[in-house]
N, C-alpha and C. Protein backbone atom coordinates (compact mmCIF):
# COMPACT_ATOMS: atom_id res chain seq x y z
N UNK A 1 0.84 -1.19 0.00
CA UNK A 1 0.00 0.00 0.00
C UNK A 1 0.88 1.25 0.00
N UNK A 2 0.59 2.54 -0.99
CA UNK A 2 1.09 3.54 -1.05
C UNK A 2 0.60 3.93 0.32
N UNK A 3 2.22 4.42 0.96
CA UNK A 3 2.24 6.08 2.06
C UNK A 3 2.06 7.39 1.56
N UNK A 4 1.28 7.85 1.87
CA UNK A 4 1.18 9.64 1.22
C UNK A 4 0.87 10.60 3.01
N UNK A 5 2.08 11.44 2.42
CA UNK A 5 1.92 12.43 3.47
C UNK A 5 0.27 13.00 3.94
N UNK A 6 0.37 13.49 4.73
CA UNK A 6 -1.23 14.23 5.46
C UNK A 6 -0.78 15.49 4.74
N UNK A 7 -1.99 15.82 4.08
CA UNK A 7 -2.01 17.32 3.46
C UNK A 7 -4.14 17.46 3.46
N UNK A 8 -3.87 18.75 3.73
CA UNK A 8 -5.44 19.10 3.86
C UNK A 8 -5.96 19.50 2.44
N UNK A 9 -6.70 18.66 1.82
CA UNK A 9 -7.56 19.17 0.67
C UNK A 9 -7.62 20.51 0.23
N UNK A 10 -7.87 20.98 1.58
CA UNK A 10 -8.54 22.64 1.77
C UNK A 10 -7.44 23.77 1.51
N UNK A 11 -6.54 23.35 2.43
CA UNK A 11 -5.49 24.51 2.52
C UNK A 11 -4.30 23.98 2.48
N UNK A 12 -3.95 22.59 2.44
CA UNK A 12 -2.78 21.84 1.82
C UNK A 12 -1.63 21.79 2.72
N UNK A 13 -2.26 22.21 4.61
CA UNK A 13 -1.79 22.05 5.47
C UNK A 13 -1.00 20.50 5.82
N UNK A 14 -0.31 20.22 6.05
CA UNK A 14 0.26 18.81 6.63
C UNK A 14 0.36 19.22 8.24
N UNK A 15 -0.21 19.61 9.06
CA UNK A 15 -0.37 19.59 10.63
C UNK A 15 -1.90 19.74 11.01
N UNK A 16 -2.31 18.47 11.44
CA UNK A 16 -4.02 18.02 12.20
C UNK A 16 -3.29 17.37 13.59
N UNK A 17 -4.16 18.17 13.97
CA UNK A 17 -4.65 17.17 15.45
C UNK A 17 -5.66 16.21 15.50
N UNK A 18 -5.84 15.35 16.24
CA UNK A 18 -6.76 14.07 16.80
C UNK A 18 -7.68 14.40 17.32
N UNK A 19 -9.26 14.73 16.63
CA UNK A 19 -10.26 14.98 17.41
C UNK A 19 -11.01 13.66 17.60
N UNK A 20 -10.69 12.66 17.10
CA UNK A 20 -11.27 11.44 17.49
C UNK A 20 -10.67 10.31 17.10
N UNK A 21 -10.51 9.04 17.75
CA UNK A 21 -10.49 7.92 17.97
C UNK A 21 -11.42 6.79 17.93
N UNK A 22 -11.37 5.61 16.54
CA UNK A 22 -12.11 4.61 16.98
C UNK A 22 -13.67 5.21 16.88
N UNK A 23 -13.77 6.32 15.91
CA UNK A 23 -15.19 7.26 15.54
C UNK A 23 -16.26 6.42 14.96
N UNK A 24 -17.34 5.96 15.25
CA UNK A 24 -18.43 5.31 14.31
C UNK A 24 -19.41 6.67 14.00
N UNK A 25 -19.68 6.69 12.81
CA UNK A 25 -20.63 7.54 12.06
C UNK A 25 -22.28 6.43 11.70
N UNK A 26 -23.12 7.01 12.16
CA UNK A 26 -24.48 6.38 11.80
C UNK A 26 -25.12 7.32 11.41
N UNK A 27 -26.03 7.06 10.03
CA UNK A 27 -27.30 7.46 9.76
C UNK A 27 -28.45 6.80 8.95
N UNK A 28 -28.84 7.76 8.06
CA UNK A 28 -29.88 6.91 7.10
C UNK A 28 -29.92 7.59 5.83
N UNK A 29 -29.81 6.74 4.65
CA UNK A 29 -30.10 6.92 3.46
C UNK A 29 -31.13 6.32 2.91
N UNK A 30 -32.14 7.35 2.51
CA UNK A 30 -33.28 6.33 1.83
C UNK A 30 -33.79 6.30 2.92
N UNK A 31 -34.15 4.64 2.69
CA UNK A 31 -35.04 3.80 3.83
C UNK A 31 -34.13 3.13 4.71
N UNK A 32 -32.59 3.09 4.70
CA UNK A 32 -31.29 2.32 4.98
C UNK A 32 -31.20 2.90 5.91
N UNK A 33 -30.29 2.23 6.80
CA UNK A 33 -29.73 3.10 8.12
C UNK A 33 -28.13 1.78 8.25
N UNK A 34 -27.09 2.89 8.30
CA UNK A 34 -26.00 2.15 8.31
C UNK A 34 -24.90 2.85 9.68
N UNK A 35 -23.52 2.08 9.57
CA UNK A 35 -23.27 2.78 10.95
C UNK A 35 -21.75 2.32 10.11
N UNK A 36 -20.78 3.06 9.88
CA UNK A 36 -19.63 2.67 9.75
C UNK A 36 -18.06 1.65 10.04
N UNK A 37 -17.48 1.63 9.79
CA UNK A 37 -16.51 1.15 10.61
C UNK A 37 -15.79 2.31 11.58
N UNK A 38 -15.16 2.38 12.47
CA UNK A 38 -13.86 2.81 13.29
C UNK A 38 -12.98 4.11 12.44
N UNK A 39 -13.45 4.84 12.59
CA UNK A 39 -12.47 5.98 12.01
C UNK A 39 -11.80 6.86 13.22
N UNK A 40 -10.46 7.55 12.41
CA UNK A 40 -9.67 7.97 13.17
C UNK A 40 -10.08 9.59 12.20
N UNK A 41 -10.36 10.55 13.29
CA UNK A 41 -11.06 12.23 12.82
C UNK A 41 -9.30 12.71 13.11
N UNK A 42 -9.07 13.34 12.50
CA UNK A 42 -8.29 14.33 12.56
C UNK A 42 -8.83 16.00 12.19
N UNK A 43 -8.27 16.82 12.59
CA UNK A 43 -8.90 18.37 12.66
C UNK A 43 -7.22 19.60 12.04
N UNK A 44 -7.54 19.68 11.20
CA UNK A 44 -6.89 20.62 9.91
C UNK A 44 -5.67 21.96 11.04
N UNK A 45 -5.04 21.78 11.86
CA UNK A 45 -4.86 22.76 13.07
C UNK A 45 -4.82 24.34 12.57
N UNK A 46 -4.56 24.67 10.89
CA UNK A 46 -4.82 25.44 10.35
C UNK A 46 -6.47 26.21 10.12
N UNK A 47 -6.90 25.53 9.22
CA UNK A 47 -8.05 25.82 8.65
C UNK A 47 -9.30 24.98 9.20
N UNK A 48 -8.97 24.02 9.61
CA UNK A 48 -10.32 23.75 11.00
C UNK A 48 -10.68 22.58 9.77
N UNK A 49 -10.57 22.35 8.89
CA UNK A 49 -11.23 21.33 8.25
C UNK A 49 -10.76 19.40 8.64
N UNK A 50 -12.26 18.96 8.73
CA UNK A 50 -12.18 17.77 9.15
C UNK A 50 -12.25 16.48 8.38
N UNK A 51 -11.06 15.49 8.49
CA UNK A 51 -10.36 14.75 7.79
C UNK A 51 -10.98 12.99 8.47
N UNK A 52 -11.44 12.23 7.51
CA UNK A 52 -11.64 11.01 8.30
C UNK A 52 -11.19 10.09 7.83
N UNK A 53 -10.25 8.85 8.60
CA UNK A 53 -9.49 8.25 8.01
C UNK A 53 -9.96 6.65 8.44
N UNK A 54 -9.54 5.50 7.45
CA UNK A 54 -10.41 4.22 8.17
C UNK A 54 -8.94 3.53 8.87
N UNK A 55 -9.16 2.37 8.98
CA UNK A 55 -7.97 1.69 10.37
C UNK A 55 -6.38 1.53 8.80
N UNK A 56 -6.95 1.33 7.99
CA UNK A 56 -5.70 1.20 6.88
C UNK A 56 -5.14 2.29 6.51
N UNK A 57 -5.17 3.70 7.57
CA UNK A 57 -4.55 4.89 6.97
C UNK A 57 -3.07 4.80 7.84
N UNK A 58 -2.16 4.90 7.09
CA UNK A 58 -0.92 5.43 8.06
C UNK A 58 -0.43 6.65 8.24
N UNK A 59 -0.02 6.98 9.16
CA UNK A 59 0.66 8.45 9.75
C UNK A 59 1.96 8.49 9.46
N UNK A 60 3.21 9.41 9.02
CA UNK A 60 4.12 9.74 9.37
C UNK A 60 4.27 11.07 9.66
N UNK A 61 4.86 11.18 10.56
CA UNK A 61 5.04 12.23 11.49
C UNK A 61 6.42 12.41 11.41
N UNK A 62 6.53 14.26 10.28
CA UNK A 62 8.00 15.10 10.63
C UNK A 62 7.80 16.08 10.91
N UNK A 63 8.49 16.10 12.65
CA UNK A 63 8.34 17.25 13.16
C UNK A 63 9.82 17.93 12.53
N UNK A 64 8.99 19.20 12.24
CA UNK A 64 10.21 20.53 12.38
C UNK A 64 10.62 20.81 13.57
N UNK A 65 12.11 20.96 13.60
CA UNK A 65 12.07 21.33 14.93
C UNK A 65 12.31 23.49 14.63
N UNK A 66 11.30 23.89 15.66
CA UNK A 66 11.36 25.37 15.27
C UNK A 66 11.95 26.03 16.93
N UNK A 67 12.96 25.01 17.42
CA UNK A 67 13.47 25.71 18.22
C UNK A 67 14.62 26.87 18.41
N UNK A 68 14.40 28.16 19.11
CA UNK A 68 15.80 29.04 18.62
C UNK A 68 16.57 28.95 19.33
């Protein structure tokens, strides 16, 4: 499986935070009512936009270091 960096659709940010863990989404379409698998929410720390990922997404994480 291809790795691809985290970049935000929106603003093409690569830094989200973790607004959720292990997330199930339920509703109804139609006459249907379904409930998802396990998603991991991440939140855009830029532009606020919200990212949902299923258990086969991987993370890599490079921190800058912006210390002076």
């Amino acid at each position: 499986m291809e790795q691809k960096s985290l970049a935000c659709p929106v603003c093409q940010s690569n830094k989200a935070e973790i607004a959720g863990e292990d997330v199930k989404l339920s509703g109804q379409f139609q006459d249907k009512e379904f409930l998802t698998t396990p998603l991991t929410v991440l939140r855009c720390t830029r532009c606020g936009y919200y990212m949902f990922f299923d258990k086969l997404a991987q993370f890599t994480t490079k921190e800058e270091s912006d210390e002076s």
